[in-house]
PDB file of N, CA and C in Angstrom:
ATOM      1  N   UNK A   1      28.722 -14.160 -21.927  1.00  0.00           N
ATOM      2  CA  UNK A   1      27.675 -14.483 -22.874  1.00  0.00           C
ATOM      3  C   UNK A   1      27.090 -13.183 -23.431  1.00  0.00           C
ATOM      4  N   UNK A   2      27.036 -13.077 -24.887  1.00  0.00           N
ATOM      5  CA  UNK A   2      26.472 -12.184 -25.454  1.00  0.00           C
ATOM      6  C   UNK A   2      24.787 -11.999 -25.362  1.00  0.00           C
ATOM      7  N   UNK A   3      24.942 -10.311 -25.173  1.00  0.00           N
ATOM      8  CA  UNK A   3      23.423 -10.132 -25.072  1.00  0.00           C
ATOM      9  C   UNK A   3      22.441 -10.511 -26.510  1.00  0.00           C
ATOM     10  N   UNK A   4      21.282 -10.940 -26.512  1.00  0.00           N
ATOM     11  CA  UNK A   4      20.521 -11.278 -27.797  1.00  0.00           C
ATOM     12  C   UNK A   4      20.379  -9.472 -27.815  1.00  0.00           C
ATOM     13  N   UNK A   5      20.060  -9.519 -29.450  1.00  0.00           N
ATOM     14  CA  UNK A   5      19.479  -8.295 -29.767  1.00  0.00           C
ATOM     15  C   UNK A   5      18.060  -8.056 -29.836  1.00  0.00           C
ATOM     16  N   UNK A   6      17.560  -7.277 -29.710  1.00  0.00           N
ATOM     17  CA  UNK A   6      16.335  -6.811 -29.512  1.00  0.00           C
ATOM     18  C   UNK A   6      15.367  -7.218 -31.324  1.00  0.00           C
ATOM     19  N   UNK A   7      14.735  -8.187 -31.435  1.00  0.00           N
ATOM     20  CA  UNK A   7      14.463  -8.217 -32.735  1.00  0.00           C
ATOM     21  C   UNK A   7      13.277  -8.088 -32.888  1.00  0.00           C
ATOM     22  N   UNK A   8      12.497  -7.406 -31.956  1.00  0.00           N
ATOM     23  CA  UNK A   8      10.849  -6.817 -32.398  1.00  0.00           C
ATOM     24  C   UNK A   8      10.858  -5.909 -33.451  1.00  0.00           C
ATOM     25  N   UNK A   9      10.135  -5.875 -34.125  1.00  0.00           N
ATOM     26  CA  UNK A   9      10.511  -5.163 -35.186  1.00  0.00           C
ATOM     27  C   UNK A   9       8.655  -3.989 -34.696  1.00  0.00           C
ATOM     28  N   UNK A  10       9.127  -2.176 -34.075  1.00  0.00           N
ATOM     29  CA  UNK A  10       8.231  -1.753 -34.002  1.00  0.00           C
ATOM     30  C   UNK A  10       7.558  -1.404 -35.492  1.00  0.00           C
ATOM     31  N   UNK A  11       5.862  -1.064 -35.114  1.00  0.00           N
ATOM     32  CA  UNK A  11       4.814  -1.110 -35.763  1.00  0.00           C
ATOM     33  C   UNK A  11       5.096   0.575 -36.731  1.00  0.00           C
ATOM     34  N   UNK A  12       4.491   0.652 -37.938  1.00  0.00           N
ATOM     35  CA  UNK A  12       4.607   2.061 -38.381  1.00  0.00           C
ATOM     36  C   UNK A  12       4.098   2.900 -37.795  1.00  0.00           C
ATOM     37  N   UNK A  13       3.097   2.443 -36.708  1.00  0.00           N
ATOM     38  CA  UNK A  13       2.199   3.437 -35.851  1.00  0.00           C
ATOM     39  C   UNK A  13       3.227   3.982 -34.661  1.00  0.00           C
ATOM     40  N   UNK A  14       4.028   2.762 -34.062  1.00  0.00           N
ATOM     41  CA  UNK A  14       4.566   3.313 -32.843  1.00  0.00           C
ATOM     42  C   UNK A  14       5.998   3.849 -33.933  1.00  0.00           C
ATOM     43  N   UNK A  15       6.483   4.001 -35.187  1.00  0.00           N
ATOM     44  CA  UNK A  15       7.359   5.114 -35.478  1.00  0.00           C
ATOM     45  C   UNK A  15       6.822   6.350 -35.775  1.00  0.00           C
ATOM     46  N   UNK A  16       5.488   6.182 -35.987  1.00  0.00           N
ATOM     47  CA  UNK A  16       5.525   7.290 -36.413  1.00  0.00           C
ATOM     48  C   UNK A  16       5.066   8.710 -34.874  1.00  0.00           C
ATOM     49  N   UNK A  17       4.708   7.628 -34.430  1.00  0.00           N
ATOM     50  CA  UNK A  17       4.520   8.410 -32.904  1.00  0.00           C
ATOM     51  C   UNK A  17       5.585   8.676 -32.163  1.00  0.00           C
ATOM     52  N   UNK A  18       6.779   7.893 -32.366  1.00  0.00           N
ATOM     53  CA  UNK A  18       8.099   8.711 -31.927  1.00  0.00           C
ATOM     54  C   UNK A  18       8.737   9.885 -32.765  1.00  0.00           C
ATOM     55  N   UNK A  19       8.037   9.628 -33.935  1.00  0.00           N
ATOM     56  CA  UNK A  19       8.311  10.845 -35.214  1.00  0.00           C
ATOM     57  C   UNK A  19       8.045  12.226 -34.548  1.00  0.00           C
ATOM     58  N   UNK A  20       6.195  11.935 -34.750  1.00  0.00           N
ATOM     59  CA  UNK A  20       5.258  12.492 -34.881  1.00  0.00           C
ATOM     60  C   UNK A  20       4.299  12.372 -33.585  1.00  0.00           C
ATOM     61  N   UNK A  21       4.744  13.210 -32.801  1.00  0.00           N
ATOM     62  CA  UNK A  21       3.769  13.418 -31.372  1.00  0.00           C
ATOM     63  C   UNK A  21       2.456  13.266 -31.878  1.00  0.00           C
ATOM     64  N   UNK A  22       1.399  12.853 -31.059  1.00  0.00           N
ATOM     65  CA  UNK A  22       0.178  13.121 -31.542  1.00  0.00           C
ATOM     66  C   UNK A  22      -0.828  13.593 -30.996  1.00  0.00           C
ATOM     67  N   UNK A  23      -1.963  14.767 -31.054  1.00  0.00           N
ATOM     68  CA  UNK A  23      -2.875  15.530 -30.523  1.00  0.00           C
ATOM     69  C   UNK A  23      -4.160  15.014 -30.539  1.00  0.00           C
ATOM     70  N   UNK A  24      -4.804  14.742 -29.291  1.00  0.00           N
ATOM     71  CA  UNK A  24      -6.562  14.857 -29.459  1.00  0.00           C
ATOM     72  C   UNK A  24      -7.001  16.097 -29.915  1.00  0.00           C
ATOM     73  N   UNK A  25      -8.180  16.115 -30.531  1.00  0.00           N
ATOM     74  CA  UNK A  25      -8.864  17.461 -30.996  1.00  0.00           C
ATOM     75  C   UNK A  25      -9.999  17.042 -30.479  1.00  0.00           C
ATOM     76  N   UNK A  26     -10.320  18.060 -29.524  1.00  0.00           N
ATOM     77  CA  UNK A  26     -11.661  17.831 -28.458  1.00  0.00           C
ATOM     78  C   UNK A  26     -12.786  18.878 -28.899  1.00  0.00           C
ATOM     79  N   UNK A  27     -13.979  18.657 -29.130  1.00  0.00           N
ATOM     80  CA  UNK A  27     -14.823  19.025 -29.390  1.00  0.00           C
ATOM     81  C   UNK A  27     -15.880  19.594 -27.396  1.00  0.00           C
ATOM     82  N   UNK A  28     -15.855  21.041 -27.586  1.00  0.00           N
ATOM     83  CA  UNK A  28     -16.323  21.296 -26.451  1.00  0.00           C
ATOM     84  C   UNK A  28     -17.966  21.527 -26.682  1.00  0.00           C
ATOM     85  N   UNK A  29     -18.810  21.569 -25.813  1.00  0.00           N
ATOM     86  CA  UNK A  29     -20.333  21.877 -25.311  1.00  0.00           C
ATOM     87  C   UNK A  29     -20.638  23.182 -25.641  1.00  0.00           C
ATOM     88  N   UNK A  30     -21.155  23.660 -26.239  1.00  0.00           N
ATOM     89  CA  UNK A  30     -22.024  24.997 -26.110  1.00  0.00           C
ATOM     90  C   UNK A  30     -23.671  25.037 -26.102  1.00  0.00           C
ATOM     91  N   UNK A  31     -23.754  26.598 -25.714  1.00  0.00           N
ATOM     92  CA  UNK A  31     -25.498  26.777 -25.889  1.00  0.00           C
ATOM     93  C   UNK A  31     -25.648  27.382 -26.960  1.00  0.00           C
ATOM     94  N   UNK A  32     -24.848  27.681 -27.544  1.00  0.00           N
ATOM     95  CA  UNK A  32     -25.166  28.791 -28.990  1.00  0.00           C
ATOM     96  C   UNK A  32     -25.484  27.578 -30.288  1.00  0.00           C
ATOM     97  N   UNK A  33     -24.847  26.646 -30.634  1.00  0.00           N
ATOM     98  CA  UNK A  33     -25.252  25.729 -31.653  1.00  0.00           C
ATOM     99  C   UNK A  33     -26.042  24.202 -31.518  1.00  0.00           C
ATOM    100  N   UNK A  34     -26.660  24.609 -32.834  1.00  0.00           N
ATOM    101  CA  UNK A  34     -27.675  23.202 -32.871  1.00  0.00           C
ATOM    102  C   UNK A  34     -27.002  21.771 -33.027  1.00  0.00           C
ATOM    103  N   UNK A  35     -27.754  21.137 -33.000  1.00  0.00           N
ATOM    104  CA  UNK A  35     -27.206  19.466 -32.748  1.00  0.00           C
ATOM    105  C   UNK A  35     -27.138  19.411 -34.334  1.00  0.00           C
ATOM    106  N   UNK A  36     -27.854  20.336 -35.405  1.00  0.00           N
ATOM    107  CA  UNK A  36     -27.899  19.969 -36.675  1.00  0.00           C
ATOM    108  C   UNK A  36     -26.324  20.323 -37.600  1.00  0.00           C
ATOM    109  N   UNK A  37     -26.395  21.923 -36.419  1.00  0.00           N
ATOM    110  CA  UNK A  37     -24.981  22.455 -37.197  1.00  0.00           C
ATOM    111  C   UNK A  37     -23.739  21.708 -36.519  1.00  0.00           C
ATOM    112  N   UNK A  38     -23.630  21.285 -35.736  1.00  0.00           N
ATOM    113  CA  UNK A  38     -22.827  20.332 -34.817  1.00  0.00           C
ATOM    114  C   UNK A  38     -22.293  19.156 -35.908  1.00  0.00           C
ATOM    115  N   UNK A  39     -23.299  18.832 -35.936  1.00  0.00           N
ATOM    116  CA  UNK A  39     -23.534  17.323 -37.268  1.00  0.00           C
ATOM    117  C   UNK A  39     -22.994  17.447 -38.658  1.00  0.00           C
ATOM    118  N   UNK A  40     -23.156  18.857 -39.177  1.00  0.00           N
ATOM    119  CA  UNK A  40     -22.878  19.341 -40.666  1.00  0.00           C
ATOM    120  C   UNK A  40     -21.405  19.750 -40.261  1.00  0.00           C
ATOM    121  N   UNK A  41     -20.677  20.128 -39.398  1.00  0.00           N
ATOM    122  CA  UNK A  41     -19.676  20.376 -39.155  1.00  0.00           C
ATOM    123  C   UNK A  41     -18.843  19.506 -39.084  1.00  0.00           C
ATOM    124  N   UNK A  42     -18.709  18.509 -38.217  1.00  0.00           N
ATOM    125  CA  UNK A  42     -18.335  17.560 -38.190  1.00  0.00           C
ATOM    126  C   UNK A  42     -17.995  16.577 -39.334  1.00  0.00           C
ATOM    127  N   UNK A  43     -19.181  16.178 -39.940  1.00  0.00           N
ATOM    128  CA  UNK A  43     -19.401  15.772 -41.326  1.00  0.00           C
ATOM    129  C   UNK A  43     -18.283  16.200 -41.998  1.00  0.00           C
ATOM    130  N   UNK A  44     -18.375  17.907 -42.251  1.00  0.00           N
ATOM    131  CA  UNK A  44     -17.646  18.556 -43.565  1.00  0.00           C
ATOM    132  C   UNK A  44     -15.857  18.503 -42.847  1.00  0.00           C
ATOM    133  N   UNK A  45     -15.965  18.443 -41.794  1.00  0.00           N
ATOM    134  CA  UNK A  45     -14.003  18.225 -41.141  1.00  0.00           C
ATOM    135  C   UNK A  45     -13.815  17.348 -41.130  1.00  0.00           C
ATOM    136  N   UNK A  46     -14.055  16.310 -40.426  1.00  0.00           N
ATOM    137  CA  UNK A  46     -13.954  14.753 -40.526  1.00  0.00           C
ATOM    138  C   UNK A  46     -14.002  13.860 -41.671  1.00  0.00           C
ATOM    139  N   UNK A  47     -15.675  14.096 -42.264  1.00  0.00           N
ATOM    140  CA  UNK A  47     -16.098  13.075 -43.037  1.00  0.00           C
ATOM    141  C   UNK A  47     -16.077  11.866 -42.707  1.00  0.00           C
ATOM    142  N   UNK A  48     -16.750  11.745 -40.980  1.00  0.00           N
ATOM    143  CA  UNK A  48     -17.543  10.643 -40.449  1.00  0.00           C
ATOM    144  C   UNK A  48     -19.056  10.611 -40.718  1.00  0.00           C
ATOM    145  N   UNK A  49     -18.872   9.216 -40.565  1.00  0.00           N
ATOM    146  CA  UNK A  49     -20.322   9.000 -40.882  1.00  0.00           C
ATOM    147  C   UNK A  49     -21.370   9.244 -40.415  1.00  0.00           C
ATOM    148  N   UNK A  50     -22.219   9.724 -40.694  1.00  0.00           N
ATOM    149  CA  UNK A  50     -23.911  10.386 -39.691  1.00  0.00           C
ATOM    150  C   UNK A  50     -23.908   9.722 -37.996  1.00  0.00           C
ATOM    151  N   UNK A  51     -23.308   8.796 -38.067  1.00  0.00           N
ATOM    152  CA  UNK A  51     -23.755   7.634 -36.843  1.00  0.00           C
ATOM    153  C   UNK A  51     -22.467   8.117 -35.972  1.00  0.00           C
ATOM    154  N   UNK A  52     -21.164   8.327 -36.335  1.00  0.00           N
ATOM    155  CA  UNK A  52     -19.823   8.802 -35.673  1.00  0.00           C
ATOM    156  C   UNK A  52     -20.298  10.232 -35.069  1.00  0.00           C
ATOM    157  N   UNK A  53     -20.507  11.129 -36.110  1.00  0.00           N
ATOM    158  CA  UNK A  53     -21.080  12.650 -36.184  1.00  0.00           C
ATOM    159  C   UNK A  53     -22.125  12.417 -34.702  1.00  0.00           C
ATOM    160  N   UNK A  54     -22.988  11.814 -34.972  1.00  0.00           N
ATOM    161  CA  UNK A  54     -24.081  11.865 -33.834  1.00  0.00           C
ATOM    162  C   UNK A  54     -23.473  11.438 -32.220  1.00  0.00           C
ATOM    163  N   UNK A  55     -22.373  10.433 -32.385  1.00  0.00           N
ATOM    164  CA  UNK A  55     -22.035  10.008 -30.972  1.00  0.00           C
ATOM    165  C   UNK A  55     -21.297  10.983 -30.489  1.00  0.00           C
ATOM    166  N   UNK A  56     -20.228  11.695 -31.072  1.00  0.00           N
ATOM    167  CA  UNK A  56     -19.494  13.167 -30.610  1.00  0.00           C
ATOM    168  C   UNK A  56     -20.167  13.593 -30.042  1.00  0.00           C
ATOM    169  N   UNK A  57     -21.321  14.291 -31.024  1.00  0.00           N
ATOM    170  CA  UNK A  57     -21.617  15.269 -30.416  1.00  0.00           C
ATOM    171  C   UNK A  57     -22.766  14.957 -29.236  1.00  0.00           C
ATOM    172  N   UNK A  58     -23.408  13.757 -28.932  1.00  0.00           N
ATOM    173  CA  UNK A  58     -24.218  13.679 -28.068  1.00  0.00           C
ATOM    174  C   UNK A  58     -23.041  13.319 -26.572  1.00  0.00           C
ATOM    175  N   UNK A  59     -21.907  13.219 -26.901  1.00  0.00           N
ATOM    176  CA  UNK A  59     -21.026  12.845 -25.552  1.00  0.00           C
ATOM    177  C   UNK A  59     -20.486  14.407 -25.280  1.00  0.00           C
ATOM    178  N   UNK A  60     -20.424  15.606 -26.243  1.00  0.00           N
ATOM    179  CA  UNK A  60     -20.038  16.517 -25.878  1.00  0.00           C
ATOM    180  C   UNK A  60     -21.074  16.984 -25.230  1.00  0.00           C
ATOM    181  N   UNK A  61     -22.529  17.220 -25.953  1.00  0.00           N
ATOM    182  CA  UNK A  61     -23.489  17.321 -25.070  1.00  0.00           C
ATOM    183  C   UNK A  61     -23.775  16.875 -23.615  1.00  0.00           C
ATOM    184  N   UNK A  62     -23.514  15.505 -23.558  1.00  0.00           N
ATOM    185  CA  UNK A  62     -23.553  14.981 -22.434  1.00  0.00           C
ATOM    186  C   UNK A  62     -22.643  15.125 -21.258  1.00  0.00           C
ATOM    187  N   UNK A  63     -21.346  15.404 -21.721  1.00  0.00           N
ATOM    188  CA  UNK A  63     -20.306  15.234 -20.869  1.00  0.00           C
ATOM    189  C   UNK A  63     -19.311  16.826 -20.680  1.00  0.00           C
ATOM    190  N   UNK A  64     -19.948  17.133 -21.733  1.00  0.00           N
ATOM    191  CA  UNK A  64     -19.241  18.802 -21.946  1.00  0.00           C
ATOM    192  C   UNK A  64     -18.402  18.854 -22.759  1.00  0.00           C
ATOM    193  N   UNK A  65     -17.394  17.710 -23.223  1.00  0.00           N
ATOM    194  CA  UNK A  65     -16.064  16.935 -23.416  1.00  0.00           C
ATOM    195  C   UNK A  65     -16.439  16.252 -24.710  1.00  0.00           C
ATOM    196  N   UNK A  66     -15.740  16.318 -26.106  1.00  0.00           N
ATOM    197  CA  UNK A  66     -15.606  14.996 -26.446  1.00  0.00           C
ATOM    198  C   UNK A  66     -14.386  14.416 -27.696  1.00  0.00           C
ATOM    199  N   UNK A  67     -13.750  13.712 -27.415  1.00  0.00           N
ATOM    200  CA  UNK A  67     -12.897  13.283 -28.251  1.00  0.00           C
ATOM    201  C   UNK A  67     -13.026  13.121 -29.357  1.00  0.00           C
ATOM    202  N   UNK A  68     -12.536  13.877 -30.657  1.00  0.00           N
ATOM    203  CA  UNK A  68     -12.833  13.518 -32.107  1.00  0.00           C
ATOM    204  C   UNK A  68     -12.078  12.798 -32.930  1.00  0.00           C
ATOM    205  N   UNK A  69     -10.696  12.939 -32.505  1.00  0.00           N
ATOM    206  CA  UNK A  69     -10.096  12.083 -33.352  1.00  0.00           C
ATOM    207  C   UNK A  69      -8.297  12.396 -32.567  1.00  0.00           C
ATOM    208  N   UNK A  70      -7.537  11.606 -32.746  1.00  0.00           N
ATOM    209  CA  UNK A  70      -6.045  11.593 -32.204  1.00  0.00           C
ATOM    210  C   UNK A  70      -5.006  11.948 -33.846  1.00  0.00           C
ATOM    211  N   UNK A  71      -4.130  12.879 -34.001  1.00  0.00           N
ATOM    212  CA  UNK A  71      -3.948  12.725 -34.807  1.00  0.00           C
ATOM    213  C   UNK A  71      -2.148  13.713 -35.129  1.00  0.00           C
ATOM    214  N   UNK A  72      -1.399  13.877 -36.162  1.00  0.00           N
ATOM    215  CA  UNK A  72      -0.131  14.749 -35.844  1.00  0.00           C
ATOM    216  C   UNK A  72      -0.477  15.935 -36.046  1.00  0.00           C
ATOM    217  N   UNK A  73       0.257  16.819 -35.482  1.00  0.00           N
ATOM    218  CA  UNK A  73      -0.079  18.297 -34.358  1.00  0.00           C
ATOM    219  C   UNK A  73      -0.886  19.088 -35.531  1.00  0.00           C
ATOM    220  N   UNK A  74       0.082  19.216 -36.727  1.00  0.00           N
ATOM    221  CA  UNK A  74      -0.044  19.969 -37.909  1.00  0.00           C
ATOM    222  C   UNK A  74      -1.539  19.702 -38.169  1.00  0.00           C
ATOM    223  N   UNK A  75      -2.353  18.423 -38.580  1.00  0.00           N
ATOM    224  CA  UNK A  75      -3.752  17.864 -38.721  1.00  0.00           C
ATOM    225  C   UNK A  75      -4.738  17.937 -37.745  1.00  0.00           C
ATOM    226  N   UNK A  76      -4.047  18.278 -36.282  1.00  0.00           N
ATOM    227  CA  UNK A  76      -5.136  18.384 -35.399  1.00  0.00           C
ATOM    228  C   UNK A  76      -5.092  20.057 -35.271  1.00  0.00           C
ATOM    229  N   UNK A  77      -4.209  20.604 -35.725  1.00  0.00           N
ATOM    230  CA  UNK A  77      -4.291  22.051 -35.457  1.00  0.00           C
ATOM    231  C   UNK A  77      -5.390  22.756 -36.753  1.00  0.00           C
ATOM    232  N   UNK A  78      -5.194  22.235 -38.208  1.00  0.00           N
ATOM    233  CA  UNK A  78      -6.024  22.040 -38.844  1.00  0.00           C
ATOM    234  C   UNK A  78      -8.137  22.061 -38.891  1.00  0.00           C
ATOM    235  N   UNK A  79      -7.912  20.829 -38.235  1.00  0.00           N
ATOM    236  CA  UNK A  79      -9.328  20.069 -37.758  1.00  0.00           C
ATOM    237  C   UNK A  79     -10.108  21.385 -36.885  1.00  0.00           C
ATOM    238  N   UNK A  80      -8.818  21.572 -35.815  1.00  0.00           N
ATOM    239  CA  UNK A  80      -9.285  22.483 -34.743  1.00  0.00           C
ATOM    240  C   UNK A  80     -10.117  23.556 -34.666  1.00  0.00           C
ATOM    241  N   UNK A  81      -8.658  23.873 -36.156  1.00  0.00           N
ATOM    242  CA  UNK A  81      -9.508  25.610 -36.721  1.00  0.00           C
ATOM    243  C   UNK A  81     -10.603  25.851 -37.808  1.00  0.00           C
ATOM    244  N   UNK A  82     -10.580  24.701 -38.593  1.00  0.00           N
ATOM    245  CA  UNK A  82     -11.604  24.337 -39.274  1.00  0.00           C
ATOM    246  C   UNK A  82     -13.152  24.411 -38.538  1.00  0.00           C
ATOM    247  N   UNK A  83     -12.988  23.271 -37.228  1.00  0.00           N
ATOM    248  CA  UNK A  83     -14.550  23.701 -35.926  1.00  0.00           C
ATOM    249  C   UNK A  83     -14.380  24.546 -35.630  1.00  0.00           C
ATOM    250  N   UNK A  84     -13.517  25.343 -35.533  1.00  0.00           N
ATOM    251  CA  UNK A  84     -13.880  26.859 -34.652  1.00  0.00           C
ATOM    252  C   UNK A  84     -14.556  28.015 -36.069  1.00  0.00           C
ATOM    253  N   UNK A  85     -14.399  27.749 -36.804  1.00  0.00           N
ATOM    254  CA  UNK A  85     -14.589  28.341 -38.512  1.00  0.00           C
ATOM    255  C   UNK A  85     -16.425  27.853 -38.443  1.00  0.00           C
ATOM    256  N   UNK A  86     -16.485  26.908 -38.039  1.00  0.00           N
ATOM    257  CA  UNK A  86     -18.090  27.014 -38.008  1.00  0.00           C
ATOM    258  C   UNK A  86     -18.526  27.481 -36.586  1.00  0.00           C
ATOM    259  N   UNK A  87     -17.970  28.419 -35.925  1.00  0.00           N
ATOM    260  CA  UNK A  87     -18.165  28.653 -34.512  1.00  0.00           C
ATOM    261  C   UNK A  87     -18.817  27.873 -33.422  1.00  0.00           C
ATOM    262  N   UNK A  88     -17.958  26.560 -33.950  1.00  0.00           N
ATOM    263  CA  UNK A  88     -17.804  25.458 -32.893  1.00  0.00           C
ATOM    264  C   UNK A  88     -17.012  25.818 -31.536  1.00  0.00           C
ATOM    265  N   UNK A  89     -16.773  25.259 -30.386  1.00  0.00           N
ATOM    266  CA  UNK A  89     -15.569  25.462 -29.854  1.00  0.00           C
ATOM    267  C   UNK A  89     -14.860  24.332 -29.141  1.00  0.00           C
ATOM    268  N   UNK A  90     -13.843  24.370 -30.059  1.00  0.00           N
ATOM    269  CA  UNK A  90     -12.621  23.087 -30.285  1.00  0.00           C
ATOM    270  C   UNK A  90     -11.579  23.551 -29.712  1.00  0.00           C
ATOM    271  N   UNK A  91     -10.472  22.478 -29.087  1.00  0.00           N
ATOM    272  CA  UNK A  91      -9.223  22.627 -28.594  1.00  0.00           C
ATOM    273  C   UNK A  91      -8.204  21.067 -28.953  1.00  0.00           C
ATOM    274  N   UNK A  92      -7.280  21.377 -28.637  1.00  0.00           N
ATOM    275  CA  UNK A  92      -6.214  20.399 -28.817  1.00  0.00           C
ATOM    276  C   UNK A  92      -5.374  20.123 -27.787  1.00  0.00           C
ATOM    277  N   UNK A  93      -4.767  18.805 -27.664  1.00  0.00           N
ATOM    278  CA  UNK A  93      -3.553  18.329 -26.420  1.00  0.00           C
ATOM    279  C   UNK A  93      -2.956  17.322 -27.071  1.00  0.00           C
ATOM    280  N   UNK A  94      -2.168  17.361 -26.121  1.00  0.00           N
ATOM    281  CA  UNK A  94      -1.647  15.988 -26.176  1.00  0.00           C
ATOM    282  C   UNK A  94      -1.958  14.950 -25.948  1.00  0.00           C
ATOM    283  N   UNK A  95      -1.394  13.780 -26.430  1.00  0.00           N
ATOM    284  CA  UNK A  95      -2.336  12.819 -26.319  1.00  0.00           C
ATOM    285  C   UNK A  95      -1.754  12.229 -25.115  1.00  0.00           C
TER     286      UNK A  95
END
């Protein structure tokens, strides 16, 4: 008896993630910047909304740590250097 074929048909998300690895861009804690420049930063890389902007950065605050966005290497390497350009301090991984 013949095997059936596999007829799920994957999502553009899960091709493009076998494409296209994809990176968190983590937003780290400091004492040198304000919660204001934190906010304007964010804003001007992202272009989340005041309410997104504010939860980052109060979980980086809070936690030291905070996740900004998942995204392909090239765009999170981007993002990365963009926060570090407002002497944020940002890093990247894998996801």
């Amino acid at each position: 008896m013949a095997e059936k074929p596999d007829t799920r048909t994957a999502t553009i998300e899960e091709r493009q993630a076998l494409i296209m690895p994809r990176y968190k861009v983590l937003l780290h804690n400091d004492d040198v910047n304000s919660m204001e420049h934190v906010m304007k930063a964010l804003r001007q890389v992202f272009k989340f909304s005041e309410e997104e902007c504010a939860r980052i950065m109060i979980e980086a605050h809070n936690n030291g740590i905070a996740l900004c966005t998942v995204e392909p290497l090239e765009q999170a390497e981007l993002h990365r250097d963009q926060l570090v350009s407002f002497s944020l301090v940002a890093t990247i991984e894998p996801e």
